[in-house]
Protein backbone atom coordinates (compact mmCIF):
# COMPACT_ATOMS: atom_id res chain seq x y z
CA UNK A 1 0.00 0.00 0.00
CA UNK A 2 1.27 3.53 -0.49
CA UNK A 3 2.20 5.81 1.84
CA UNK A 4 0.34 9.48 2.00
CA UNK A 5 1.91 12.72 2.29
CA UNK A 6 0.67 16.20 2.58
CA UNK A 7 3.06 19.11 1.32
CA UNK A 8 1.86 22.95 2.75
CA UNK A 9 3.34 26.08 2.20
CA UNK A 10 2.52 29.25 0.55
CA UNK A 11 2.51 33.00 -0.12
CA UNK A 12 5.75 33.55 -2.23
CA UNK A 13 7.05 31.09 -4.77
CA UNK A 14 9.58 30.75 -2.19
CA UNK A 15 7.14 28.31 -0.41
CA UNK A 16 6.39 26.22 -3.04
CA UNK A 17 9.81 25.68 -5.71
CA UNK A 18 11.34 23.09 -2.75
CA UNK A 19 7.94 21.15 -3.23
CA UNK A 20 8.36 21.41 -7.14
CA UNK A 21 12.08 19.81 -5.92
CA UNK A 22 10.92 17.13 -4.03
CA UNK A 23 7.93 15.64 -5.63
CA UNK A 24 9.36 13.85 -8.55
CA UNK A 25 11.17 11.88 -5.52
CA UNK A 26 8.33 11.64 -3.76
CA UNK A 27 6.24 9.91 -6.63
CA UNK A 28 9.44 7.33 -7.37
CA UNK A 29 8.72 6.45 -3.91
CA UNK A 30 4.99 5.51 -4.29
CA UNK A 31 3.55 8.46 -2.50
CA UNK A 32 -0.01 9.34 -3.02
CA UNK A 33 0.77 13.33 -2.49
CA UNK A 34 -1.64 16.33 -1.09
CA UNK A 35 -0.84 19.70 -1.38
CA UNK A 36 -2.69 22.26 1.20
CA UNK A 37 -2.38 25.42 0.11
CA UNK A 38 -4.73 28.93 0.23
CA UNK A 39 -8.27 29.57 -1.83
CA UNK A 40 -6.25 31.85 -4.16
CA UNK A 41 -2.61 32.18 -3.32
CA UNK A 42 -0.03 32.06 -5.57
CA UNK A 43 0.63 28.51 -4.80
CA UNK A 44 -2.99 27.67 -5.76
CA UNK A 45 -2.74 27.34 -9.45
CA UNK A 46 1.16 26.35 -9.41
CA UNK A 47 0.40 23.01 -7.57
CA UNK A 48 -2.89 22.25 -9.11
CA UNK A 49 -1.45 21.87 -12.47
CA UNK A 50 1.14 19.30 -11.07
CA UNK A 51 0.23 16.40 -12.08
CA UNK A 52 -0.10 13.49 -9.79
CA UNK A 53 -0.21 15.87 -6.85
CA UNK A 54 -4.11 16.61 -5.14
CA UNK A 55 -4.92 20.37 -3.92
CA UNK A 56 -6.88 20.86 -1.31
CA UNK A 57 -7.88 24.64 -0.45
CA UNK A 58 -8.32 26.10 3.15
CA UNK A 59 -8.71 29.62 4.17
CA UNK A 60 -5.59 31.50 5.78
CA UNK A 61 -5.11 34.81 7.19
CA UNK A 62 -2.25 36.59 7.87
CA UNK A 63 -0.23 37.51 10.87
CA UNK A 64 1.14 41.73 10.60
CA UNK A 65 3.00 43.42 12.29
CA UNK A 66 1.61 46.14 11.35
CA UNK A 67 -1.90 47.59 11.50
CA UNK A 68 -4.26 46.73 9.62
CA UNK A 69 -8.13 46.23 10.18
CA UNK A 70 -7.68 42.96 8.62
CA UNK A 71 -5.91 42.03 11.77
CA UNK A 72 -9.25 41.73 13.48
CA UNK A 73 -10.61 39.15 11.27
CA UNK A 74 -7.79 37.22 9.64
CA UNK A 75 -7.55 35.22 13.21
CA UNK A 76 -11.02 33.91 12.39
CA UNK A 77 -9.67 33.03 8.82
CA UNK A 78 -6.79 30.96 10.68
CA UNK A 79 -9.23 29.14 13.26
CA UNK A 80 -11.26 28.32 10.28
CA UNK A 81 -7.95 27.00 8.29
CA UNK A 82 -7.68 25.11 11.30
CA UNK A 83 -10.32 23.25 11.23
CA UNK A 84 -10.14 22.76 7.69
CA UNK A 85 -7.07 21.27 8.23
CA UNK A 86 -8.19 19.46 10.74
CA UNK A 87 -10.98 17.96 9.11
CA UNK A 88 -8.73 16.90 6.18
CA UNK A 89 -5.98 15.21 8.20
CA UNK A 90 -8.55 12.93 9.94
CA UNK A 91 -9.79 12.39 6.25
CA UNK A 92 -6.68 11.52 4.77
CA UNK A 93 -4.76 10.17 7.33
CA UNK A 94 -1.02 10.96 5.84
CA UNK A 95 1.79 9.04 7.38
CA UNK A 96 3.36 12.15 7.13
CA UNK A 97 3.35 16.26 6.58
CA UNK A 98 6.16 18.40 5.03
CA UNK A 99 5.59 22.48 5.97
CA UNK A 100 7.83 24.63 3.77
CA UNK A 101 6.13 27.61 6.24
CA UNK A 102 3.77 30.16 5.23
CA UNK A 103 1.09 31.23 7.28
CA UNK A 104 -1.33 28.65 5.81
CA UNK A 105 0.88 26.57 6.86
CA UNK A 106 0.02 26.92 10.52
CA UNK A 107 -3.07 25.58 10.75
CA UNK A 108 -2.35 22.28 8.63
CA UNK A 109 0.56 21.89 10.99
CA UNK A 110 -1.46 22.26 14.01
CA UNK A 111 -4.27 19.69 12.15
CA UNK A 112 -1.30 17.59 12.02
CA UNK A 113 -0.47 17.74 15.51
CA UNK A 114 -3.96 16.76 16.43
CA UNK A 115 -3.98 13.66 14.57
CA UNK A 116 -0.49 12.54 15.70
CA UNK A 117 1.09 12.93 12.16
CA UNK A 118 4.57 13.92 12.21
CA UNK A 119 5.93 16.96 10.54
CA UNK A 120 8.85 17.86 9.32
CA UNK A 121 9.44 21.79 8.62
CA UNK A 122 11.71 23.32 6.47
CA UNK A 123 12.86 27.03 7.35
CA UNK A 124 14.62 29.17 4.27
CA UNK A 125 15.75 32.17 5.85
CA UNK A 126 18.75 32.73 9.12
CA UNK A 127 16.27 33.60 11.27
CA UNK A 128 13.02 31.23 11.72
CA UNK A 129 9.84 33.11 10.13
CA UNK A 130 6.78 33.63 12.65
CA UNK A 131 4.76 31.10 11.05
CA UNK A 132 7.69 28.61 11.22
CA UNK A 133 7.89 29.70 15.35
CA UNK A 134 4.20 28.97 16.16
CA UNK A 135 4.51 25.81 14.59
CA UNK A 136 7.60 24.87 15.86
CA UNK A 137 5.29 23.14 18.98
CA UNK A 138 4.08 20.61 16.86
CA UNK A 139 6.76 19.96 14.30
CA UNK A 140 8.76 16.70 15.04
CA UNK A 141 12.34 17.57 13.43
CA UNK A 142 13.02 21.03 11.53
CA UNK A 143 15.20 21.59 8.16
CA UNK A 144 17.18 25.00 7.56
CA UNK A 145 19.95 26.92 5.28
CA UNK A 146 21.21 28.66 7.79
CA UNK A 147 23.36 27.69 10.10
CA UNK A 148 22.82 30.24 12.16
CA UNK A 149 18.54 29.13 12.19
CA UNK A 150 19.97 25.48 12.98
CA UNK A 151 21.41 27.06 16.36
CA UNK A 152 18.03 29.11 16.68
CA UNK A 153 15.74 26.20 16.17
CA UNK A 154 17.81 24.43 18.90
CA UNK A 155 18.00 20.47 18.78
CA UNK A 156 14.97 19.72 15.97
CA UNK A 157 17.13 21.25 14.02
CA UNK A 158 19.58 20.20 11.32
CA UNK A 159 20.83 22.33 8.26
CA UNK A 160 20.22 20.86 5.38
CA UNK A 161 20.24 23.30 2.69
CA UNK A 162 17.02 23.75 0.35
CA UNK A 163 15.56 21.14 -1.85
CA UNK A 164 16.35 22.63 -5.54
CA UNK A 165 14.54 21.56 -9.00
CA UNK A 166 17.54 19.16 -10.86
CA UNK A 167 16.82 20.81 -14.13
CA UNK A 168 18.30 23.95 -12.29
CA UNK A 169 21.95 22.21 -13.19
CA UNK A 170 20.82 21.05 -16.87
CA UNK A 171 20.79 24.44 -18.76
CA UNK A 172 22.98 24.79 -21.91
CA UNK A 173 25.44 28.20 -22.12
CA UNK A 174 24.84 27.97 -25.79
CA UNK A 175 20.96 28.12 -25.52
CA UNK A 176 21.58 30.54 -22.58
CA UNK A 177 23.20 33.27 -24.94
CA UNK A 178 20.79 32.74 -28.21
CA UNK A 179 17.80 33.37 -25.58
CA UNK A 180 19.40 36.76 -25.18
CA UNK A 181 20.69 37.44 -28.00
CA UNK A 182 24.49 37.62 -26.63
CA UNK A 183 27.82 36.41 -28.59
CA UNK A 184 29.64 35.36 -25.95
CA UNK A 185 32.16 37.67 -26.24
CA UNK A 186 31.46 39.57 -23.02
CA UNK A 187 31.05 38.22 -19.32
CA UNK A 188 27.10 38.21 -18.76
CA UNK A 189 25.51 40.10 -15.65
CA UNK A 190 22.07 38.47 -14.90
CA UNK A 191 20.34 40.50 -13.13
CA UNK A 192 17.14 38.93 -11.09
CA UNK A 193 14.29 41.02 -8.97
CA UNK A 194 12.81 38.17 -7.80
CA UNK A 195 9.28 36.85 -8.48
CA UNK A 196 7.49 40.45 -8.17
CA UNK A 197 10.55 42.64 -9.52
CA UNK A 198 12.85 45.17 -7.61
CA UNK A 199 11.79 48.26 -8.78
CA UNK A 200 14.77 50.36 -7.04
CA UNK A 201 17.54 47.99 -8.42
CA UNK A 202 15.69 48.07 -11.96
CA UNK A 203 16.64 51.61 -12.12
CA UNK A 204 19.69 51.85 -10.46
CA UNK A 205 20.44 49.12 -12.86
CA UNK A 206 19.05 51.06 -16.06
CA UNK A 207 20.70 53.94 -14.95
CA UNK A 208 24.50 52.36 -14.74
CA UNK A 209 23.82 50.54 -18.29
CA UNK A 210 26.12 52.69 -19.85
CA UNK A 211 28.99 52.21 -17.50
CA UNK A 212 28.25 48.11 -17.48
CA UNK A 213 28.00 47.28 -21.22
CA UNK A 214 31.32 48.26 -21.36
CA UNK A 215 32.30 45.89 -19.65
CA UNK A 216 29.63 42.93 -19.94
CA UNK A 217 26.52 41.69 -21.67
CA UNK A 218 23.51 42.60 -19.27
CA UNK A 219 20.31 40.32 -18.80
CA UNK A 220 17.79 42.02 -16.92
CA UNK A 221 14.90 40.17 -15.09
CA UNK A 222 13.17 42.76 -14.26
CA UNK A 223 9.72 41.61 -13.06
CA UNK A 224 5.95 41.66 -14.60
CA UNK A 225 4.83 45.20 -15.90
CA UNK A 226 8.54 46.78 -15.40
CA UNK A 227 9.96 46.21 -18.96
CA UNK A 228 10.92 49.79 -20.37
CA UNK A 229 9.97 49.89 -24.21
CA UNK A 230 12.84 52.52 -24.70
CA UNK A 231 15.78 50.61 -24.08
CA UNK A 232 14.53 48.34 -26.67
CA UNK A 233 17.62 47.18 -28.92
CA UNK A 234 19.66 48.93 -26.51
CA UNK A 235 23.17 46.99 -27.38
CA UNK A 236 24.63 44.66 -24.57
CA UNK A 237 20.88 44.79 -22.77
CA UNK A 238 18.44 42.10 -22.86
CA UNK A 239 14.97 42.70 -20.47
CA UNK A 240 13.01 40.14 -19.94
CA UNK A 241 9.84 39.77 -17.23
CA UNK A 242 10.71 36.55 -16.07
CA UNK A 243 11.79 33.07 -17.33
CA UNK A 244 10.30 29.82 -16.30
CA UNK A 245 11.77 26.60 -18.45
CA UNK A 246 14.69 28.79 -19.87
CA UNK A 247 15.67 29.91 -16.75
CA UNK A 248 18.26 27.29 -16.41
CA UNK A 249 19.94 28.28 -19.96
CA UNK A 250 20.30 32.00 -19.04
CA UNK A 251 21.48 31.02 -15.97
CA UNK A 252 24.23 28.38 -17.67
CA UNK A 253 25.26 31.38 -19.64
CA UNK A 254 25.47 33.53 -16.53
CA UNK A 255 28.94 34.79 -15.10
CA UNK A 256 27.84 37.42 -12.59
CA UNK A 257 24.83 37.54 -10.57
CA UNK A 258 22.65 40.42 -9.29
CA UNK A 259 20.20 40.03 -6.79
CA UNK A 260 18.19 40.79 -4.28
CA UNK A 261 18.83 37.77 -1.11
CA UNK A 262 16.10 35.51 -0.98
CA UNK A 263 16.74 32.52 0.33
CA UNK A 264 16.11 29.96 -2.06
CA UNK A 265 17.70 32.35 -4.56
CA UNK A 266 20.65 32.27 -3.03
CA UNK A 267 20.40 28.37 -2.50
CA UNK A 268 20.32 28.34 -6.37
CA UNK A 269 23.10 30.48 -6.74
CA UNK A 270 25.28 28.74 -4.34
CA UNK A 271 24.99 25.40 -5.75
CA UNK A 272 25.52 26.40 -9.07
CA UNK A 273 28.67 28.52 -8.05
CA UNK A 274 27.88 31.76 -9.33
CA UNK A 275 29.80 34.91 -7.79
CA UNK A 276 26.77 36.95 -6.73
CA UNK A 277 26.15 40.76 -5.46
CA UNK A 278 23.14 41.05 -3.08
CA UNK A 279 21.25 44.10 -2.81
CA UNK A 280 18.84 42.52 -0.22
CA UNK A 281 15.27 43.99 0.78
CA UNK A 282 15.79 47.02 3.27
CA UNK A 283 14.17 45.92 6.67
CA UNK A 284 11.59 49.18 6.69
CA UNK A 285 9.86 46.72 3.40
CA UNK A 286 10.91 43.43 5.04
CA UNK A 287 11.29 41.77 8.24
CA UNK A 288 14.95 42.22 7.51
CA UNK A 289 15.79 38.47 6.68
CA UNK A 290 17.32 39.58 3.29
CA UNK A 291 19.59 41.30 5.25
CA UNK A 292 20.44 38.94 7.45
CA UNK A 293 20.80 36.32 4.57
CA UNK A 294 22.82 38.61 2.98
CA UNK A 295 25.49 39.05 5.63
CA UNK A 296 25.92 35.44 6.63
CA UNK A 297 27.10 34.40 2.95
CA UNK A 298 29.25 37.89 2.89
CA UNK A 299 31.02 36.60 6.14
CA UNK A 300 31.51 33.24 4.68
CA UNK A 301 33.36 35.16 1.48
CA UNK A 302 30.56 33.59 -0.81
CA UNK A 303 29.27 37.21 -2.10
CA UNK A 304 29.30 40.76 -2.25
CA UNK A 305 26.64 42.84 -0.54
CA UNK A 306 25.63 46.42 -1.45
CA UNK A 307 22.88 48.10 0.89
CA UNK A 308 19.82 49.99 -0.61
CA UNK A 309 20.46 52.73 1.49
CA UNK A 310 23.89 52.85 -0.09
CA UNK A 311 23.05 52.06 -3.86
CA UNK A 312 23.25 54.68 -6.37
CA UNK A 313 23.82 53.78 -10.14
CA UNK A 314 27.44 54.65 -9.87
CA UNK A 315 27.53 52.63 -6.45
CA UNK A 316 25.87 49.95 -8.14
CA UNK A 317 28.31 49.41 -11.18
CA UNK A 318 31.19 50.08 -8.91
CA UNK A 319 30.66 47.00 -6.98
CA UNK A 320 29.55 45.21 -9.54
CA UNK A 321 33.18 45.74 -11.00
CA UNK A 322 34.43 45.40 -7.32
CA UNK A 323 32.73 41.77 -7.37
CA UNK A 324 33.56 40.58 -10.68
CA UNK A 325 37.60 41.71 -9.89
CA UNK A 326 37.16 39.23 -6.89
CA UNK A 327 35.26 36.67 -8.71
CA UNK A 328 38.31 33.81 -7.95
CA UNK A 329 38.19 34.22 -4.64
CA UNK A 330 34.47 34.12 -4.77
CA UNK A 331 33.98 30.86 -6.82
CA UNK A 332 36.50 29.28 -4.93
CA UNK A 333 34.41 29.84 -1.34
CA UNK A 334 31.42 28.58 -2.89
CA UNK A 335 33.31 25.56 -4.47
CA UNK A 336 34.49 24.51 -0.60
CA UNK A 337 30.80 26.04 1.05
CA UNK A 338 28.39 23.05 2.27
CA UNK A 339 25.84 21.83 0.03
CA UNK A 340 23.16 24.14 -1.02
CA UNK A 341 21.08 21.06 -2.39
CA UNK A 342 19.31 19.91 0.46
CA UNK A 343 17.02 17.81 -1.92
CA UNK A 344 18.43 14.38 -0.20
CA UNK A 345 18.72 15.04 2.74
CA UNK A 346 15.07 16.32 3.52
CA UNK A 347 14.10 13.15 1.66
CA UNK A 348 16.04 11.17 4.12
CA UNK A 349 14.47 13.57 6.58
CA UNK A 350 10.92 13.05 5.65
CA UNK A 351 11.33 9.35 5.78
CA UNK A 352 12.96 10.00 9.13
CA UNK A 353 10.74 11.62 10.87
CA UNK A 354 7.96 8.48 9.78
CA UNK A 355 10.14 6.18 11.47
CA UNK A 356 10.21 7.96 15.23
CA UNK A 357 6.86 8.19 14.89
CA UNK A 358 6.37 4.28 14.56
CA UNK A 359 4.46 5.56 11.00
């Protein structure tokens, strides 16, 4: 008989790209797999149209810290998710629960708990997220990145590094550079926003182009609704809003990095050993875990790191130069660094975790 598990997660993409990871392994294995995920988050019509994989919706609120009137009625959203979650655990009966965090993941954690299912939770960022906290109760072993949340997390926790997608590592450089139109005869700067853009570093960026395309080819990612018509056929500069089953060929191509410091970014990055300057979220739009992500891989000599506050387009294409000049150095940290794949050891994890529990 198969075994049952139930992936949760959601609100960025950065919730739900580790599933994407894991669940060809998961099907090898003979799981019958449930996602539980929002009514209409951006997870919601990502995992429905995986095939093999069941969605179930349940309704989430979320947790500010900030005002907002929908603080006083997202907690009845939650104890509704709850017993949504609830309801579907005792339904379905999963040997098993992976939480990539979330605040809808909360509730299906906590549904877990009350059905004696063990979880296993995986935590991007250095510092554990307050949806990854509450649940941290009634989560059996954790997963992180960081070292530094491994210490946090105390003695559930082991760093593992992120589950990543293996066609991440099957690109081609020679695809890479006809996607863009490049030759090849220039070092290409990639330069990624993440899955909503970064409008400050899309200007800065546009602003330095004519001090970088001396120097290099420049892709720019730049986000949905932020292409700029007028730098159309601009030489050196390709803009693009976002790439989904190329990504892997402009990244192949890619010899320089630009980003802002999410997590699972980074992850990606790291594993494919790509010198990389991080411009992460200020904290005033942020909890300030970009930062934080940010500093632990400067301090390990694995990037370059250039503050908002401090970016200006000359700034910016200064330490871009500044990084590329130290590129060596950089691709020889990451070379050395730990794993950033933690696709097999979370699977060993998840099977783990089923075995404690006598599941």
């Amino acid at each position: 008989m198969s075994r049952r598990i139930v992936l949760t997660g959601g609100g960025t993409l950065g919730h739900v790209t580790p599933h994407l990871a894991l669940i060809p392994h998961l099907l090898a294995a003979g799981y019958d797999i449930h996602y539980i995920g929002t009514e209409n988050g951006m997870e919601a019509p990502k995992m429905r149209s995986v095939p093999g994989v069941t969605y179930h919706a349940v309704k989430s609120g979320k947790l500010r810290r900030y005002f907002s009137w929908q603080n006083f009625t997202d907690p009845f959203r939650v104890a509704a998710g709850a017993v949504q979650s609830a309801r579907l655990m005792g339904r379905l009966k999963p040997d098993v629960v992976f939480s990539k965090g979330g605040f809808v993941a909360v509730p299906v954690v906590f549904g877990a708990w009350l059905h004696r299912v063990p979880v296993l939770c995986h935590e991007s960022d250095l510092t554990p997220g307050l949806a990854n906290r509450l649940c941290k109760p009634f989560a059996r072993r954790f997963a992180t990145t960081f070292p530094e949340c491994t210490e946090a997390l105390g003695p559930k926790a082991e760093m593992t590094g992120t589950p990543l997608r293996p066609e991440l590592f099957s690109g081609s450089r020679e695809a890479g550079l006809k996607l863009l139109g490049f030759r090849g005869d220039k070092p290409v700067l990639l330069m990624m926003g993440g899955s909503s853009g970064a409008q400050s570093v899309n200007t800065a960026l546009r602003e330095a182009l004519p001090r970088l395309t001396r120097d290099f080819d420049v892709a720019h990612l730049c986000g949905k609704g932020n292409l700029d018509p007028s730098l159309d056929g601009t030489p050196g500069y390709t803009q693009l809003e976002f790439l989904d089953a190329d990504l892997p060929d402009a990244l192949a191509c890619t010899d320089l990095i630009l980003s802002r410091a999410g997590a699972n970014a980074l992850c990606e990055f790291q594993a494919l050993g790509r010198p990389m300057l991080l411009i992460p979220y200020p904290k005033g739009a942020s909890r300030g875990d970009q930062i934080l992500n940010a500093e632990s891989l400067r301090k390990r000599g694995l990037c370059h790191v250039l503050l908002q506050e401090n970016m200006t387009p000359d700034s910016l294409a200064e330490a871009v130069l500044a990084t590329w000049a130290d590129r060596e150095a950089l691709t020889a940290a990451l070379r050395n660094a730990p794993p950033a794949d933690g696709t097999k050891r979370v699977l060993e994890l998840i099977e783990a975790v089923q075995q404690e529990a006598g599941k």
